[in-house]
C-alpha atoms as a PDB file:
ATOM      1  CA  UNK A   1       0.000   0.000   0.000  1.00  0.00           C
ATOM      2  CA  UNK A   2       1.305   2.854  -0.620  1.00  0.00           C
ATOM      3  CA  UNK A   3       0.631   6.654   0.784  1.00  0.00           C
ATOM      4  CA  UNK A   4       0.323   9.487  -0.564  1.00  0.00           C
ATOM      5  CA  UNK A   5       1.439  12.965   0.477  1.00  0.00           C
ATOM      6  CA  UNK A   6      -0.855  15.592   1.649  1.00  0.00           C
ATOM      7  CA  UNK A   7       0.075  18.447  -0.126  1.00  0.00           C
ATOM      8  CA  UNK A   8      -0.375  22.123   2.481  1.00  0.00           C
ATOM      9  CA  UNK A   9      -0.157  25.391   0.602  1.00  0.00           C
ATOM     10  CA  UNK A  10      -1.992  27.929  -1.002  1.00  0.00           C
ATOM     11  CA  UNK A  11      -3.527  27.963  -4.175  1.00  0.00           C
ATOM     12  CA  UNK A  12      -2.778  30.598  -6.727  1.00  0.00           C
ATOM     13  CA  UNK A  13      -6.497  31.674  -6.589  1.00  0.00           C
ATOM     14  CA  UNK A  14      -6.073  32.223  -2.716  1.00  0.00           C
ATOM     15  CA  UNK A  15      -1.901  33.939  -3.416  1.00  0.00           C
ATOM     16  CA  UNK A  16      -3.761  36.946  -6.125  1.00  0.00           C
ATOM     17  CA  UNK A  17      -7.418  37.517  -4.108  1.00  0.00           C
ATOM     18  CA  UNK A  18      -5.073  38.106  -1.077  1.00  0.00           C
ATOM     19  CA  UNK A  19      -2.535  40.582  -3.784  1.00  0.00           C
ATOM     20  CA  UNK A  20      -5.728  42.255  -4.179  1.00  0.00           C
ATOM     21  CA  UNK A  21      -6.985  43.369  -0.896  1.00  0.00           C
ATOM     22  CA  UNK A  22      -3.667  44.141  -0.243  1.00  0.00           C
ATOM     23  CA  UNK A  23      -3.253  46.652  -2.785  1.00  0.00           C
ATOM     24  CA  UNK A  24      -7.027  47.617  -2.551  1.00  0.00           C
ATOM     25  CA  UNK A  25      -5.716  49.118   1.289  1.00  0.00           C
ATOM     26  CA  UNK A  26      -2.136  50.227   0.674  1.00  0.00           C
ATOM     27  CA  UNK A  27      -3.946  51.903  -2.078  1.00  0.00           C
ATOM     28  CA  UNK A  28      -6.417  53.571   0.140  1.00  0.00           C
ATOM     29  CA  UNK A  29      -3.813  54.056   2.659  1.00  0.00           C
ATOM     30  CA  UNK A  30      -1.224  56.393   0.395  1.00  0.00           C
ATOM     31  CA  UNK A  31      -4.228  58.101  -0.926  1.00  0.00           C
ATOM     32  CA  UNK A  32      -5.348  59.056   2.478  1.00  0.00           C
ATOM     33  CA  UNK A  33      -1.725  60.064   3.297  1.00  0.00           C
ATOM     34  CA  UNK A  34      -1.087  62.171   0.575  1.00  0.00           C
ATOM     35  CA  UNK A  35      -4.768  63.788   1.711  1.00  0.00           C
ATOM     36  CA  UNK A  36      -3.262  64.167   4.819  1.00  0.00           C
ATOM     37  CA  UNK A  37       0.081  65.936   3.552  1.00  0.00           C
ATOM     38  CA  UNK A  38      -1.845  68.508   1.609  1.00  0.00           C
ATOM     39  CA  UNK A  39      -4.347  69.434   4.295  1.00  0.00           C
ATOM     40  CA  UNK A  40      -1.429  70.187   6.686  1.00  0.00           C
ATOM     41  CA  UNK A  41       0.610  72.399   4.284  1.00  0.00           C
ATOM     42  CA  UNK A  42      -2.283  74.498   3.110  1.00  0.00           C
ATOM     43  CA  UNK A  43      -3.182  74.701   7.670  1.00  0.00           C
ATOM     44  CA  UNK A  44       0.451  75.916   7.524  1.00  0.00           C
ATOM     45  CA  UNK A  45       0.168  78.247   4.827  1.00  0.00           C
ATOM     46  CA  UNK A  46      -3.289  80.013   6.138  1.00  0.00           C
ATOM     47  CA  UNK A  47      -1.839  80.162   9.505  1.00  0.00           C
ATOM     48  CA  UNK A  48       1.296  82.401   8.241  1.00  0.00           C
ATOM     49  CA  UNK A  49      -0.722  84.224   6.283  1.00  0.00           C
ATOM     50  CA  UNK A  50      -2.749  85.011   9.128  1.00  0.00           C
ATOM     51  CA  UNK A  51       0.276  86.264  11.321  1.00  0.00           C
ATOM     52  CA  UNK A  52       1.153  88.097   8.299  1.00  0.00           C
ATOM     53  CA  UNK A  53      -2.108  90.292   8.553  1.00  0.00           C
ATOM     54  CA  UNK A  54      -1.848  90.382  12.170  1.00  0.00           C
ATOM     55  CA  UNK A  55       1.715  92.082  11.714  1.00  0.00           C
ATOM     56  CA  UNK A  56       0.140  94.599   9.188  1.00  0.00           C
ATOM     57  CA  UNK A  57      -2.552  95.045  11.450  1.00  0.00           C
ATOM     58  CA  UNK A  58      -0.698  96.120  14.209  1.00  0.00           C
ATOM     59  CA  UNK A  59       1.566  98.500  11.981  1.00  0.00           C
ATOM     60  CA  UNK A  60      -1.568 100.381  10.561  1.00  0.00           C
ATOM     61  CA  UNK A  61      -2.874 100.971  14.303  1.00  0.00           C
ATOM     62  CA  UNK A  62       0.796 101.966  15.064  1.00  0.00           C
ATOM     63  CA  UNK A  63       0.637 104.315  12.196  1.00  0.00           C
ATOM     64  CA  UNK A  64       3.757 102.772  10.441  1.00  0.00           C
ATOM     65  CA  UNK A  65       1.378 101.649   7.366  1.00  0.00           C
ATOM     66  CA  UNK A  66       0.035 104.601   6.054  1.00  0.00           C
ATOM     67  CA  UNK A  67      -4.002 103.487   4.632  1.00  0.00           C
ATOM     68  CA  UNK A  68      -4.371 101.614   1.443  1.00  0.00           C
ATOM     69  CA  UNK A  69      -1.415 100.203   0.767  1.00  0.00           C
ATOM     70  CA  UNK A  70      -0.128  96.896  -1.093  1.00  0.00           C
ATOM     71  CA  UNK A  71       3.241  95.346   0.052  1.00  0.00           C
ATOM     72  CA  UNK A  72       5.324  91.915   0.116  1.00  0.00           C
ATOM     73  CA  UNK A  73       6.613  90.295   3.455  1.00  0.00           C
ATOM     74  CA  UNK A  74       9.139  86.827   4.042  1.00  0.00           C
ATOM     75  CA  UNK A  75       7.715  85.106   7.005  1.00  0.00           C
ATOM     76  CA  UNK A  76       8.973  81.844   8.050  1.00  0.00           C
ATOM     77  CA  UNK A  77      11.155  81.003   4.423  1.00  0.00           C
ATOM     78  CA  UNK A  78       7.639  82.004   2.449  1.00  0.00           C
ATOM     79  CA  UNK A  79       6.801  85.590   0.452  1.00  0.00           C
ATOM     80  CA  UNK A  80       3.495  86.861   0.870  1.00  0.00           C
ATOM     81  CA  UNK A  81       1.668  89.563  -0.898  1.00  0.00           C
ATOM     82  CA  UNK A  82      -1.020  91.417   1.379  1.00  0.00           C
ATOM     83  CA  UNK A  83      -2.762  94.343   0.506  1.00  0.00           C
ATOM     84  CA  UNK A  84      -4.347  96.687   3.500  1.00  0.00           C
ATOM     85  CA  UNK A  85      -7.592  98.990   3.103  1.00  0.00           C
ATOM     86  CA  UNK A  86      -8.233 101.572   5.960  1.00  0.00           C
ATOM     87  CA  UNK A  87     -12.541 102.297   5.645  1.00  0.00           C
ATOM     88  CA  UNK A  88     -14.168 105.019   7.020  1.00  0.00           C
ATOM     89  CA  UNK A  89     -17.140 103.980   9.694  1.00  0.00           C
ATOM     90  CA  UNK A  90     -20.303 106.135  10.535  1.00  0.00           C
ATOM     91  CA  UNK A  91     -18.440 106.660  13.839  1.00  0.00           C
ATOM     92  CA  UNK A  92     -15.648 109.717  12.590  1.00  0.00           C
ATOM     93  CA  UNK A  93     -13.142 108.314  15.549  1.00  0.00           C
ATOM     94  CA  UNK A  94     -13.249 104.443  14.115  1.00  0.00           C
ATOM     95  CA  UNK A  95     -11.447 103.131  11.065  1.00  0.00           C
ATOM     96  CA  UNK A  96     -12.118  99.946   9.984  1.00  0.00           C
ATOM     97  CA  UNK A  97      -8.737  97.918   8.775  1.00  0.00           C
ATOM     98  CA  UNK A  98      -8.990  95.479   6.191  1.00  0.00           C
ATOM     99  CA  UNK A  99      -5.856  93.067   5.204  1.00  0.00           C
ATOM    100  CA  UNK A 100      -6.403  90.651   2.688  1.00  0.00           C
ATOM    101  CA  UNK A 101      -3.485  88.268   2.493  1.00  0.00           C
ATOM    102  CA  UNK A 102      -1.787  86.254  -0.905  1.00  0.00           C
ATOM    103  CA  UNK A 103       0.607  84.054  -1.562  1.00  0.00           C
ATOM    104  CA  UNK A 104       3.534  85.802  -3.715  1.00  0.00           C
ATOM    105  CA  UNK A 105       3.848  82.489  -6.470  1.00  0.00           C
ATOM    106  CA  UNK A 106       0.027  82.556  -7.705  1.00  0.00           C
ATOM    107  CA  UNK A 107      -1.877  84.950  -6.321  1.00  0.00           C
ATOM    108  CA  UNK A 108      -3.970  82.939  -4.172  1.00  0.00           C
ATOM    109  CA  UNK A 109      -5.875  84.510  -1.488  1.00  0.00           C
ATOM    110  CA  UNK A 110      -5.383  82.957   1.526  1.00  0.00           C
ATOM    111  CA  UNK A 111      -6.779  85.060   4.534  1.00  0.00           C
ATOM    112  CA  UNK A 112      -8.712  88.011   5.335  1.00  0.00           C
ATOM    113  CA  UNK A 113      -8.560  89.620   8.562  1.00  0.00           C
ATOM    114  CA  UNK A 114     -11.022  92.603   9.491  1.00  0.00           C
ATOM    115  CA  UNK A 115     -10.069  95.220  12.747  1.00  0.00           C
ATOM    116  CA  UNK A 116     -10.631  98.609  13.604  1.00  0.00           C
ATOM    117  CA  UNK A 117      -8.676 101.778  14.674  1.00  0.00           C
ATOM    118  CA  UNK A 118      -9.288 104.956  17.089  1.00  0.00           C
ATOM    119  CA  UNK A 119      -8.627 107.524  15.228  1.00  0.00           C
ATOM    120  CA  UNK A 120      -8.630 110.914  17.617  1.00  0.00           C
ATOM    121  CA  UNK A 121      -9.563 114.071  15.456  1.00  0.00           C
END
């Protein structure tokens, strides 16, 4: 009599389904990644462009900035292009500041921030 061998392995049907949902997740996963990646440099970029409007915020009510006036600044390795509007108000003493803040390569806007200034007569 003779026996035979019980053969243990996978079948090539069971090797490529289990290719597949691998690559079906690493797929999702990079995807998801590169999501990730994006999301955090554009958080980066509105959050210098923001302390860029807070500087030329603070300049205007210092009465460095004279009103309506268009300028570049380098903050943190980056050039930004922001462009400051100083609005009269129904109140004569109050100003209202306006800095609208781009990035330098294309002209994207990328914050607006909206304040106001005593102005004694």
């Amino acid at each position: 009599m003779r026996f035979q061998k019980k053969v243990v392995g996978f079948t090539l049907i069971e090797v490529l389904i289990a290719l597949a949902i691998i690559s079906i997740a690493l797929t999702a996963m990079i995807k998801a990644t590169s999501q990730d990646i994006r999301d955090t440099s554009y958080l980066e970029d509105k959050m210098i462009a923001h302390w860029v409007g807070l500087q030329v915020i603070n300049e205007v009510r210092a009465d460095i900035i004279k009103s309506n006036q268009s300028n570049e600044t380098d903050m943190l390795g980056k050039k930004w292009r922001w462009k400051e509007s100083l609005i009269e108000t129904p109140n004569p003493h109050i100003k209202k500041i306006t800095v609208t803040v781009f990035r330098k390569n294309d002209d994207m806007k990328i914050s607006t921030l909206t304040s106001y200034k005593y102005v004694a007569q």
